[in-house]
N, C-alpha and C. Protein backbone atom coordinates (compact mmCIF):
# COMPACT_ATOMS: atom_id res chain seq x y z
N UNK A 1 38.82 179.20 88.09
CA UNK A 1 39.60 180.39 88.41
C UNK A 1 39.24 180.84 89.82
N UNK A 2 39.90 181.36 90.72
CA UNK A 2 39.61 181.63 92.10
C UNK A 2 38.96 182.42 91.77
N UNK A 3 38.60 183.94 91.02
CA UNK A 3 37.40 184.34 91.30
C UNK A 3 36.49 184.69 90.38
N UNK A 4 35.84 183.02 90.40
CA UNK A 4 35.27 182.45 89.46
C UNK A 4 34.93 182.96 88.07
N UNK A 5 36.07 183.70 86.93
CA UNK A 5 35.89 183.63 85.84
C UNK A 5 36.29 182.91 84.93
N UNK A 6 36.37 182.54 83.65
CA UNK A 6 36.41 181.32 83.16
C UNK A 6 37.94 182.02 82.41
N UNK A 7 38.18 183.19 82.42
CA UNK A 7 38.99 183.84 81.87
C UNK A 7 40.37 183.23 81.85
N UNK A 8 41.29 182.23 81.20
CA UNK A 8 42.84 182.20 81.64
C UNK A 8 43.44 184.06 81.19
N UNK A 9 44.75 184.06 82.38
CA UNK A 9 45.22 185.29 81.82
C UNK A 9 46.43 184.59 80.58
N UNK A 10 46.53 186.19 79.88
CA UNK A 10 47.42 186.35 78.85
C UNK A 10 48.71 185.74 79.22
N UNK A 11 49.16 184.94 78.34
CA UNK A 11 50.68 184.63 78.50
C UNK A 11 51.41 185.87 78.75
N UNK A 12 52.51 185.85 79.76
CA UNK A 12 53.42 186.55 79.77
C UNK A 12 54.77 186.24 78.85
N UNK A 13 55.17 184.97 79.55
CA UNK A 13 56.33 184.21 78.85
C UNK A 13 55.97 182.59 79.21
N UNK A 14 56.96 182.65 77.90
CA UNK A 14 56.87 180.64 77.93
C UNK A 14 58.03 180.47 78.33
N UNK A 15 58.43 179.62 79.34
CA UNK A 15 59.87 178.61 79.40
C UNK A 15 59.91 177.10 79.27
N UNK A 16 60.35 177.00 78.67
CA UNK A 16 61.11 175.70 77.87
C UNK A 16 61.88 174.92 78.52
N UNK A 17 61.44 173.70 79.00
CA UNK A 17 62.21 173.29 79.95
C UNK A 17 63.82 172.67 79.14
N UNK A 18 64.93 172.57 79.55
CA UNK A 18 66.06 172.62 78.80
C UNK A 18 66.73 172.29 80.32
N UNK A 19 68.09 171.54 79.45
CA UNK A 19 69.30 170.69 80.59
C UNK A 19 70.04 172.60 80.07
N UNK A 20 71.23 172.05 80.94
CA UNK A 20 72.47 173.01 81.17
C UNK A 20 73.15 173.63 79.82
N UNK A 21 73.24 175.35 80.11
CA UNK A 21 74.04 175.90 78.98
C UNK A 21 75.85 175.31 79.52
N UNK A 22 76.58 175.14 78.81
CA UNK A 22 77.80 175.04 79.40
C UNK A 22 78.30 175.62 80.27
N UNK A 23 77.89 176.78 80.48
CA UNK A 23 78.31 177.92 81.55
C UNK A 23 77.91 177.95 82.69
N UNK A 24 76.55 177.22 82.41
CA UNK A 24 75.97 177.03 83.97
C UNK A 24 76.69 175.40 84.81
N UNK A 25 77.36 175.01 84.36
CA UNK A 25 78.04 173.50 84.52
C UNK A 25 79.13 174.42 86.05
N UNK A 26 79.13 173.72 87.48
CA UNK A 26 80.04 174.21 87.99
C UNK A 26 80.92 172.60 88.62
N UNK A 27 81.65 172.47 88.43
CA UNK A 27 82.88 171.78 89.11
C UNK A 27 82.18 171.65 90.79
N UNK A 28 81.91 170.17 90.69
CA UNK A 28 81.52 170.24 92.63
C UNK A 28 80.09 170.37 93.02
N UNK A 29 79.41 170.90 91.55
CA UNK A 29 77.77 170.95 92.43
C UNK A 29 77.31 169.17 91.97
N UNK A 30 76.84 168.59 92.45
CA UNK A 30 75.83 167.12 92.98
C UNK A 30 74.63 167.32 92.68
N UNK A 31 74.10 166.48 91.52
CA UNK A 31 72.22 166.81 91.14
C UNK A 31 71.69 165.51 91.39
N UNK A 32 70.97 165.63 92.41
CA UNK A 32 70.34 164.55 92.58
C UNK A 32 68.70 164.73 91.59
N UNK A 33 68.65 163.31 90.98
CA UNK A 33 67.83 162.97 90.03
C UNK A 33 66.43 162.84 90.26
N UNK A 34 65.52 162.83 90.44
CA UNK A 34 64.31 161.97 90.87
C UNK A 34 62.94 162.61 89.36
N UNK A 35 62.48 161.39 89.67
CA UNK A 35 61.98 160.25 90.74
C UNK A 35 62.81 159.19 90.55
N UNK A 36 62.79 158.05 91.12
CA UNK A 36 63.62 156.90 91.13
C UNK A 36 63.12 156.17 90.41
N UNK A 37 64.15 154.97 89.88
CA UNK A 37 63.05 154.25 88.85
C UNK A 37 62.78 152.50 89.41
N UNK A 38 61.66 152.34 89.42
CA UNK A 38 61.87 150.94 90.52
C UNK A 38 61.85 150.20 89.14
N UNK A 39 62.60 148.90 88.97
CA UNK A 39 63.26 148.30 87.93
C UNK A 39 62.14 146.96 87.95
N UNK A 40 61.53 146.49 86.97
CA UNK A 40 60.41 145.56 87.28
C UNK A 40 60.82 144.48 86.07
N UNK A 41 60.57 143.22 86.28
CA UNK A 41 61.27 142.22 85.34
C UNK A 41 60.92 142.66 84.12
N UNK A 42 59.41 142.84 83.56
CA UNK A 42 59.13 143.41 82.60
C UNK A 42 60.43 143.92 81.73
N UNK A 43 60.75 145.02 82.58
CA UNK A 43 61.79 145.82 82.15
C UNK A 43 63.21 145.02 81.69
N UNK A 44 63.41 144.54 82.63
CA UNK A 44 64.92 143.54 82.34
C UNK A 44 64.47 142.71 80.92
N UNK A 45 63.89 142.04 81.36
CA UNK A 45 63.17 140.92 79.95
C UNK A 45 63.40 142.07 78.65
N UNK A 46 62.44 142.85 78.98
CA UNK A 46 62.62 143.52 77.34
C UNK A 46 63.71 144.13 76.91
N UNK A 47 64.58 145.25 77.92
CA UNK A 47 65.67 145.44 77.49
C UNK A 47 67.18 144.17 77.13
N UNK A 48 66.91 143.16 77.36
CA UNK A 48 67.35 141.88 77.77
C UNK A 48 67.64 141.77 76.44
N UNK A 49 66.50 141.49 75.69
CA UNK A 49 65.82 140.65 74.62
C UNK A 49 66.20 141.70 73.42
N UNK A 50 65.70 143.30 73.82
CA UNK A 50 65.07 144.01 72.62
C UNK A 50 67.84 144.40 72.44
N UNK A 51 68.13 144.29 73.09
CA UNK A 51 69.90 144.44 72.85
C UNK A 51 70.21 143.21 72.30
N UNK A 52 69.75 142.16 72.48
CA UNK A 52 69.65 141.10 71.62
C UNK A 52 71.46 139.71 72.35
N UNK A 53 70.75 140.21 73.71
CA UNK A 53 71.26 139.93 74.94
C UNK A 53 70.95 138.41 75.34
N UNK A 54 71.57 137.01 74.83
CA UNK A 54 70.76 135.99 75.78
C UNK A 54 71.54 135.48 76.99
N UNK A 55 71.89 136.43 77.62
CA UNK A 55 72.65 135.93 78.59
C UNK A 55 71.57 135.25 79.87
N UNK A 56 71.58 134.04 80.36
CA UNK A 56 71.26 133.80 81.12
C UNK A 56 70.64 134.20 82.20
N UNK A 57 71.88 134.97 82.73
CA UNK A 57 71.66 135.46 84.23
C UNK A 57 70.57 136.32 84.13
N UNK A 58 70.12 136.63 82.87
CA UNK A 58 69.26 138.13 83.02
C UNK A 58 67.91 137.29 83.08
N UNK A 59 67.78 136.07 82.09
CA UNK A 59 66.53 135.49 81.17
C UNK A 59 65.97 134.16 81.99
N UNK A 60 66.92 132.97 82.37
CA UNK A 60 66.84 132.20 82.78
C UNK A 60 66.22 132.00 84.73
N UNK A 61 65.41 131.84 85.15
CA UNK A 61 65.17 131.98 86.42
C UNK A 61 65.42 130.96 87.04
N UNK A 62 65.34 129.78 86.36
CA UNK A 62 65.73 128.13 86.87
C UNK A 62 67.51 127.85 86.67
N UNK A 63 67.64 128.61 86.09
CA UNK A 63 69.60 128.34 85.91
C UNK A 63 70.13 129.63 87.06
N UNK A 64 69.57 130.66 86.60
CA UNK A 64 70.35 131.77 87.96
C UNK A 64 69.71 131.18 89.67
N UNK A 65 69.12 130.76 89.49
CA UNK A 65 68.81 129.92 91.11
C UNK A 65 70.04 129.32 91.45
N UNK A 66 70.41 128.71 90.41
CA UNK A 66 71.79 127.39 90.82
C UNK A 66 73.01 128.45 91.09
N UNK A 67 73.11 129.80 90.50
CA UNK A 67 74.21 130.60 90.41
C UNK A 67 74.53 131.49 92.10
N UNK A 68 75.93 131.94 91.93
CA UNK A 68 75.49 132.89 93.36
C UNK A 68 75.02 133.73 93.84
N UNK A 69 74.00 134.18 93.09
CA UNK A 69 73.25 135.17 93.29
C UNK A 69 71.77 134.49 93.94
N UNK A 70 71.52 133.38 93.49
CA UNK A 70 70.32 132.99 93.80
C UNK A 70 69.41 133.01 92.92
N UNK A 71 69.39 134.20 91.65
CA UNK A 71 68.07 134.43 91.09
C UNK A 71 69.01 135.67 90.01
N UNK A 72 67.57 135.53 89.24
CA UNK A 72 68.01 137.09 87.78
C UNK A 72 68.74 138.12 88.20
N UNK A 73 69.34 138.83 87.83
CA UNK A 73 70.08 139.74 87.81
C UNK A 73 69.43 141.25 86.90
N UNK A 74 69.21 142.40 87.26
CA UNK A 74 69.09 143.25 86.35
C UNK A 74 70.57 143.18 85.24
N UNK A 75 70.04 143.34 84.10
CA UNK A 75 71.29 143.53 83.29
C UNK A 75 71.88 144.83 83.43
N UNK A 76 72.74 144.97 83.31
CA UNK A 76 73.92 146.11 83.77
C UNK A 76 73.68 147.16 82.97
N UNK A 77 73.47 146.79 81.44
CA UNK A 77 73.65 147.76 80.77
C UNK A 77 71.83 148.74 80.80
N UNK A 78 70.72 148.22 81.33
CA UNK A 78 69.93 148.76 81.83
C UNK A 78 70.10 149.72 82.73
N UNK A 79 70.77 149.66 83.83
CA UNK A 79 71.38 150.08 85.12
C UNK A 79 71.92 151.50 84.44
N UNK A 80 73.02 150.82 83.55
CA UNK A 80 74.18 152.24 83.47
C UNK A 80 73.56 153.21 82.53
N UNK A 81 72.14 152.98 81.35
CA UNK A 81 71.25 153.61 80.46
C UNK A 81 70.56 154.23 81.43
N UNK A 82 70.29 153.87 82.55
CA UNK A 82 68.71 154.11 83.32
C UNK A 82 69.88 155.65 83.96
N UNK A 83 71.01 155.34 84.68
CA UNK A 83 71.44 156.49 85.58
C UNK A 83 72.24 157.41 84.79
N UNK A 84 72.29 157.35 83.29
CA UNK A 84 72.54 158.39 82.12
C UNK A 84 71.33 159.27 81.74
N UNK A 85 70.43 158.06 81.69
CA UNK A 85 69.06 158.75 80.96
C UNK A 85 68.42 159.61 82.14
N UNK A 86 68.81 159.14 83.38
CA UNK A 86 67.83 159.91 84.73
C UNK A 86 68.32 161.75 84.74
N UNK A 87 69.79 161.61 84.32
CA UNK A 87 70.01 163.19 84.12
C UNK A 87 69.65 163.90 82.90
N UNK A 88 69.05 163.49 82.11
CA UNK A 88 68.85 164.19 80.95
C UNK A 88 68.42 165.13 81.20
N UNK A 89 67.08 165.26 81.88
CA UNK A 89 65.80 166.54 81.71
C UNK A 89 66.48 167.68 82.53
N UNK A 90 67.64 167.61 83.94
CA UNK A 90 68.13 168.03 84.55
C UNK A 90 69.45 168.64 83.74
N UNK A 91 70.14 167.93 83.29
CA UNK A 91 71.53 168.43 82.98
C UNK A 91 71.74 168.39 81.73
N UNK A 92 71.41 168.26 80.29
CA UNK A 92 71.70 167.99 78.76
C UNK A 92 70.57 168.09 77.83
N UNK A 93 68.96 167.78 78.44
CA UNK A 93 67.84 168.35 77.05
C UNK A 93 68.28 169.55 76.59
N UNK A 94 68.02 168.95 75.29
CA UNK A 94 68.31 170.33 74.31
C UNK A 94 69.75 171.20 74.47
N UNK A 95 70.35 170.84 75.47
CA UNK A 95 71.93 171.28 75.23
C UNK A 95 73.23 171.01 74.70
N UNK A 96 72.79 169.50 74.41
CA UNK A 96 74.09 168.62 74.50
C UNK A 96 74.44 168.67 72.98
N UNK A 97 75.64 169.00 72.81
CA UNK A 97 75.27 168.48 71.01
C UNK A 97 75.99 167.10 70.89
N UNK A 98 76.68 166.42 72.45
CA UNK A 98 77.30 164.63 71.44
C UNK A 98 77.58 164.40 72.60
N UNK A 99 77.09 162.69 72.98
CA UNK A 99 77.83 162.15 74.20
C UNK A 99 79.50 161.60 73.92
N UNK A 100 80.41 162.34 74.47
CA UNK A 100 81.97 161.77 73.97
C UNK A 100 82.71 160.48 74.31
N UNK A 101 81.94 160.12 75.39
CA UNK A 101 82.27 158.86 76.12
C UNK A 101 82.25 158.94 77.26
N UNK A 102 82.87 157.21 77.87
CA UNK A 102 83.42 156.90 79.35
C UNK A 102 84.76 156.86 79.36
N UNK A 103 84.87 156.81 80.96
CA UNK A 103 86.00 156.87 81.37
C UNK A 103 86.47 155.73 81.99
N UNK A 104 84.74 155.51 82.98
CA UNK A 104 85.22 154.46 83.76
C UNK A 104 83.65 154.16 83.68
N UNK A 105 83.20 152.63 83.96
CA UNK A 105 82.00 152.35 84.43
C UNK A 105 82.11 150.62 85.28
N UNK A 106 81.51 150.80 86.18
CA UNK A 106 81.74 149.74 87.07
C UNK A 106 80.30 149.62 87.96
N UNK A 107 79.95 148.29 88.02
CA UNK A 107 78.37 148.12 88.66
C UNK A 107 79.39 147.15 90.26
N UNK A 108 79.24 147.70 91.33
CA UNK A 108 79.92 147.64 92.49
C UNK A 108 78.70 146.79 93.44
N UNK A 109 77.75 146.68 92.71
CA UNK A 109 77.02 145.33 93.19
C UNK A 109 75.66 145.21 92.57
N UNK A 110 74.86 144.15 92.72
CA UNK A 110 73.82 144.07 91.37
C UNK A 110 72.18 144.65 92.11
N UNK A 111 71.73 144.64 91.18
CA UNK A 111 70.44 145.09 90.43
C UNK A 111 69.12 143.70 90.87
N UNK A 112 68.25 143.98 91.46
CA UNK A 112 67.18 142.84 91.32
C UNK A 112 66.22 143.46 90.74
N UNK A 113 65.29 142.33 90.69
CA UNK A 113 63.89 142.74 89.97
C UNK A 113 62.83 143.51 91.26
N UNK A 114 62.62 144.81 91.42
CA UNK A 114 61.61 145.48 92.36
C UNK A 114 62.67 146.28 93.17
N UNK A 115 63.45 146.03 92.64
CA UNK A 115 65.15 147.33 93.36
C UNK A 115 64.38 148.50 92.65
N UNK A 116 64.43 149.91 93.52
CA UNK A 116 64.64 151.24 92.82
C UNK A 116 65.61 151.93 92.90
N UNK A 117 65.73 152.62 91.87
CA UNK A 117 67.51 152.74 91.19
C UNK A 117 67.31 154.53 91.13
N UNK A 118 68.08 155.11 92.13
CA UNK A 118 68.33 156.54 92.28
C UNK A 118 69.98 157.43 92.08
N UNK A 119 69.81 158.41 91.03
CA UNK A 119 70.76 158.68 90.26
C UNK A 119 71.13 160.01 90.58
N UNK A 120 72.47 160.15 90.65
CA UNK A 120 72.98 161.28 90.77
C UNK A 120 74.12 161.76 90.01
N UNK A 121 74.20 163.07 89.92
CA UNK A 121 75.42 162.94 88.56
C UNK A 121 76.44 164.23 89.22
N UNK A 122 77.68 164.10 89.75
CA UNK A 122 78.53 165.09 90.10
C UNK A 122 79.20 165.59 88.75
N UNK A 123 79.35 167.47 88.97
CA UNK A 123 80.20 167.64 87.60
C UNK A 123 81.21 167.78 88.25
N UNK A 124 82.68 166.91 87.47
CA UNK A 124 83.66 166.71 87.64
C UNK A 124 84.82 168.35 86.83
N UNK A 125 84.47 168.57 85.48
CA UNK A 125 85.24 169.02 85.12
C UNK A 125 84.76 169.81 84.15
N UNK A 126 84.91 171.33 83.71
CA UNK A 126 84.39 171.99 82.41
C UNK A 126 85.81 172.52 81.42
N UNK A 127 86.21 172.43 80.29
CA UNK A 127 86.82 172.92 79.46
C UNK A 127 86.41 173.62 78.36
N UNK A 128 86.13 174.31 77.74
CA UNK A 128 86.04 175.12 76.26
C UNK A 128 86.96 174.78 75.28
N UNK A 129 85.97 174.30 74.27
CA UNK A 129 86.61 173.40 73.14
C UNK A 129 87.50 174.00 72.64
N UNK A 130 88.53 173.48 72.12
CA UNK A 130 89.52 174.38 71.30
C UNK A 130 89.35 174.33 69.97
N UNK A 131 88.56 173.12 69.47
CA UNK A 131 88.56 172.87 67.51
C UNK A 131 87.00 173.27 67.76
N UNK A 132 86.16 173.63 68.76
CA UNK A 132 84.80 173.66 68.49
C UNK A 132 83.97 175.11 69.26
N UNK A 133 84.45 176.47 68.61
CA UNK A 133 83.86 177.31 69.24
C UNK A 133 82.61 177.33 69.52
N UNK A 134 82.32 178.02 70.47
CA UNK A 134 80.80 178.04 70.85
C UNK A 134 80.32 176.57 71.52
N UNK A 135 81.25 175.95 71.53
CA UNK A 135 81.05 174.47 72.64
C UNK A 135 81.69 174.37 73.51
N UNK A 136 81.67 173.44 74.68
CA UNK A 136 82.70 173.18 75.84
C UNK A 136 82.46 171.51 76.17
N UNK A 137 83.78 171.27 76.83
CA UNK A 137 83.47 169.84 77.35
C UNK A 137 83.03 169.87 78.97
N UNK A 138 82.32 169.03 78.93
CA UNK A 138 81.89 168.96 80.45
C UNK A 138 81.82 166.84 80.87
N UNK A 139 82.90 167.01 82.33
CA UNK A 139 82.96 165.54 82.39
C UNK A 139 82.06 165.46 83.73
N UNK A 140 81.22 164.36 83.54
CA UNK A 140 80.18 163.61 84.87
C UNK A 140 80.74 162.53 85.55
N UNK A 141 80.26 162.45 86.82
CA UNK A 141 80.06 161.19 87.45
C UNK A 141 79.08 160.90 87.45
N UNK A 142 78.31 159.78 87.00
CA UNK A 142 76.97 159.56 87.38
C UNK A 142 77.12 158.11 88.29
N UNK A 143 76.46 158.34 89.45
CA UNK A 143 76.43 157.39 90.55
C UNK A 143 75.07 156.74 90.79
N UNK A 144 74.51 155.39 90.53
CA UNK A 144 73.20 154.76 90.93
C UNK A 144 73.23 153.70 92.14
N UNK A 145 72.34 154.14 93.38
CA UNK A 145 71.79 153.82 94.41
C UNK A 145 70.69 152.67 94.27
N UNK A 146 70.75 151.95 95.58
CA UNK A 146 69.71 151.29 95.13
C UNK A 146 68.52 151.73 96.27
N UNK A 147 67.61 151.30 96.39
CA UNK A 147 66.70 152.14 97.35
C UNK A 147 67.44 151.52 99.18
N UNK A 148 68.55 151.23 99.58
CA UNK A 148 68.73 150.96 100.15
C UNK A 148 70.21 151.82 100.74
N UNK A 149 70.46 152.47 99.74
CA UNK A 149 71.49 153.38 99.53
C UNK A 149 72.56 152.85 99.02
N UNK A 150 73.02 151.61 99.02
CA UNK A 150 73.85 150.68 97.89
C UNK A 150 74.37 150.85 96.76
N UNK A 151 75.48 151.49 96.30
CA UNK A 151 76.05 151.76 95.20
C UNK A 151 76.14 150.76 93.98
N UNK A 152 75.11 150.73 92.89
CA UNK A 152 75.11 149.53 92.02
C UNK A 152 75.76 150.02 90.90
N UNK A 153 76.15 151.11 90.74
CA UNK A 153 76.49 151.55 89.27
C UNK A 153 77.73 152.75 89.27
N UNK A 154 78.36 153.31 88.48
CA UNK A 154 79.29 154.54 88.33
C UNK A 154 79.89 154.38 87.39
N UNK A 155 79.42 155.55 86.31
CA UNK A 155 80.11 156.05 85.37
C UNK A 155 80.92 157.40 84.91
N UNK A 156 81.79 157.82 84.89
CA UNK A 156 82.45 158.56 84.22
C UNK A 156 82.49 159.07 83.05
N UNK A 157 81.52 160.48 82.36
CA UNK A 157 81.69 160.25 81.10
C UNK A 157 82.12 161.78 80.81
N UNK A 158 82.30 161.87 79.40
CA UNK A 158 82.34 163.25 78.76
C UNK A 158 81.37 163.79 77.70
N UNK A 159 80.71 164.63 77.64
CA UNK A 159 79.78 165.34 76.96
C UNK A 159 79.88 166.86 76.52
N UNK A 160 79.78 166.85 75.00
CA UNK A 160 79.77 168.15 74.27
C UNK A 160 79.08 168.74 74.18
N UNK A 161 78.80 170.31 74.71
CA UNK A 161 77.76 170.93 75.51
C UNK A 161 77.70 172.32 74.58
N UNK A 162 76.73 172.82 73.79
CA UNK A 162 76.61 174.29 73.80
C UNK A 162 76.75 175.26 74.82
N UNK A 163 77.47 175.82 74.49
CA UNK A 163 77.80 177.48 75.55
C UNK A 163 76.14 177.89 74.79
N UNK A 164 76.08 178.72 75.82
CA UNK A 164 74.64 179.48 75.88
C UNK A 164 74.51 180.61 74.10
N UNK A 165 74.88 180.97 74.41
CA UNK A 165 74.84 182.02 73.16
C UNK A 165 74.54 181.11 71.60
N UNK A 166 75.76 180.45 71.32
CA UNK A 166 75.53 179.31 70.52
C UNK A 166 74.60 178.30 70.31
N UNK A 167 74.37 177.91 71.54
CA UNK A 167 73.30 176.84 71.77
C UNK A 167 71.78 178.06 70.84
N UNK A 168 71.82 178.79 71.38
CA UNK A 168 70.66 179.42 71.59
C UNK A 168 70.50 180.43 70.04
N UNK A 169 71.60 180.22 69.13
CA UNK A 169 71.43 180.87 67.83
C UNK A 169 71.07 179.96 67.59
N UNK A 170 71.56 178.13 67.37
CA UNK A 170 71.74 176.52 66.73
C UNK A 170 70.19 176.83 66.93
N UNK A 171 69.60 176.74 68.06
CA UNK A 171 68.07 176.82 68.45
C UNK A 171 67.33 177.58 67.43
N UNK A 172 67.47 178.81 67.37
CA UNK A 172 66.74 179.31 66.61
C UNK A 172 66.89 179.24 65.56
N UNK A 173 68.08 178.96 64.39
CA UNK A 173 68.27 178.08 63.20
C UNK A 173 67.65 177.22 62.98
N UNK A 174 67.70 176.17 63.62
CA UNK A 174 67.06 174.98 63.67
C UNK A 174 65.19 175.19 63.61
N UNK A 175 65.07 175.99 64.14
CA UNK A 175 63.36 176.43 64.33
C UNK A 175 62.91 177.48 63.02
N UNK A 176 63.59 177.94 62.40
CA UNK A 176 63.54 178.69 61.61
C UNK A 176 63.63 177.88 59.84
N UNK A 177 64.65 176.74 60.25
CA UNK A 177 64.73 175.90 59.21
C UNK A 177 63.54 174.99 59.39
N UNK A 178 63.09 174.68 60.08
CA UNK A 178 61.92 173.40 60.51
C UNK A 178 61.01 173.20 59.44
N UNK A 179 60.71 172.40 59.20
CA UNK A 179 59.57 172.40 58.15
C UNK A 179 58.31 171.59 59.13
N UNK A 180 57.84 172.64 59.79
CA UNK A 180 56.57 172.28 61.07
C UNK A 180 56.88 171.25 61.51
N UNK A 181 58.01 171.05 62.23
CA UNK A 181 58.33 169.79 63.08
C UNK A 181 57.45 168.71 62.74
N UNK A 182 57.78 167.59 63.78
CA UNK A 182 57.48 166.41 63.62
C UNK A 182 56.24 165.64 62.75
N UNK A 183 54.95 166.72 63.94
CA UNK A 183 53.49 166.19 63.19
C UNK A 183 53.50 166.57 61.62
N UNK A 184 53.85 167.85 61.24
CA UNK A 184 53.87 168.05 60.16
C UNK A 184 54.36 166.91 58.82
N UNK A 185 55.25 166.73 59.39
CA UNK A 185 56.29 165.83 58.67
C UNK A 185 55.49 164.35 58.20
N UNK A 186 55.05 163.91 59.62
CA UNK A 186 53.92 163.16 59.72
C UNK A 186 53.13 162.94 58.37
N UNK A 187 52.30 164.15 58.71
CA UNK A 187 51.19 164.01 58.27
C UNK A 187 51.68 164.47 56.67
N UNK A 188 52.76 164.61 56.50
CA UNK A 188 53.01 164.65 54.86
C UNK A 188 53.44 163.53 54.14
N UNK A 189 53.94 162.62 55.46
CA UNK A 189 54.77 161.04 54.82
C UNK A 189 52.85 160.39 54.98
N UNK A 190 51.87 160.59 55.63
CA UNK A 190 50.48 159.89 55.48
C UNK A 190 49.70 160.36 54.10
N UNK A 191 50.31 161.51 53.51
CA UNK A 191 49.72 161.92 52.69
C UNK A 191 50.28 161.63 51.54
N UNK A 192 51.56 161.58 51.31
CA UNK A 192 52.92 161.02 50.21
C UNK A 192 52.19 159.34 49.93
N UNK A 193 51.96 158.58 51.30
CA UNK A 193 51.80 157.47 51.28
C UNK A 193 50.31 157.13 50.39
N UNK A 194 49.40 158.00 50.89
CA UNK A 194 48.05 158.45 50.09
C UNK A 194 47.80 158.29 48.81
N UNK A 195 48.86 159.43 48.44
CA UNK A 195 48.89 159.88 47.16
C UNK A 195 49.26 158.53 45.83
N UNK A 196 50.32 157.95 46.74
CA UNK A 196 51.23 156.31 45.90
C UNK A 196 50.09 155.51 45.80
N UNK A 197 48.69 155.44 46.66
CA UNK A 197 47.90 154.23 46.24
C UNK A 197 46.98 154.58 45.76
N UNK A 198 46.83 155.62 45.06
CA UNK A 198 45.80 156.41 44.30
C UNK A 198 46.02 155.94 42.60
């Protein structure tokens, strides 16, 4: 403590880190993502393997040599997961209640192994549901860079978003219904399990 007591002070307030109420969504603002994610074969291989993917170009290093690329390819669908998943903590934790889809997605040139992949997501469009009060639609661009500034990726999607008020009753429902979240749960399926070999 700067002057030197061991004392922390009293909480004032907690904030919760959380993506966008619907309301805060504006038409035209640009979120750039970070940190970037540098893409390492590791990564390709397993997402490759674990989608149940044997495409060549991703796996093979002695056959994509002969191809025109020269060599592996990040797989695409890594690419277009990686610059969805990069906006989460920014624009949709804990807000989103359903991804609705694409519109458009197109990889405008490829992916290597030790490329870092930087994501940005423009909001395109907000509507208020008509069959879903207390929700709105909100449509993205999400655009991935490569560390060279190279456009490797762009998707178009739509996502079903709590309006604030709603979001924020669902929240406290949900916390109120909880039966001690996760660990709890846990430690009752270790104890259920316990109990069966007794």
């Amino acid at each position: 403590m700067p002057d030197g007591s061991t004392e922390l002070p009293a909480v004032r307030r907690d904030v919760l880190q959380r993506g966008l109420w619907f309301e805060e969504f504006e038409p035209g603002t640009r979120y750039l993502h970070r940190p970037g994610r540098t893409v390492t074969e590791a990564d390709n291989v397993l997402f490759t393997t674990l989608t149940m993917n044997t495409q060549s170009l991703h796996l093979d290093a002695a056959w994509a040599d002969g191809q025109p690329f020269g060599e592996r390819l990040v797989n695409s669908m890594f690419t277009l997961a990686t610059i969805v998943g990069a906006s989460v903590a920014q624009l949709t934790q804990g807000t989103i209640v359903a991804n609705l889809g694409f519109t458009e997605v197109a990889f405008p040139a490829p992916m290597y192994h030790g490329d870092t992949l930087y994501s940005e997501t423009l909001v395109v469009a907000t509507r208020e549901s008509a069959s879903r009060p207390g929700q709105g639609i909100v449509t993205l661009h999400h655009v991935g860079r490569n560390q060279h500034g190279v456009e490797v990726a762009r998707a178009t999607r739509s996502v079903l978003m709590w309006m604030r008020e709603a979001g924020e009753r669902q929240t406290a429902q949900a916390g109120a219904a909880s039966d001690g979240g996760p660990a709890a749960r846990i430690g009752r399926r270790a104890r259920a399990a316990s109990d069966e070999e007794e």
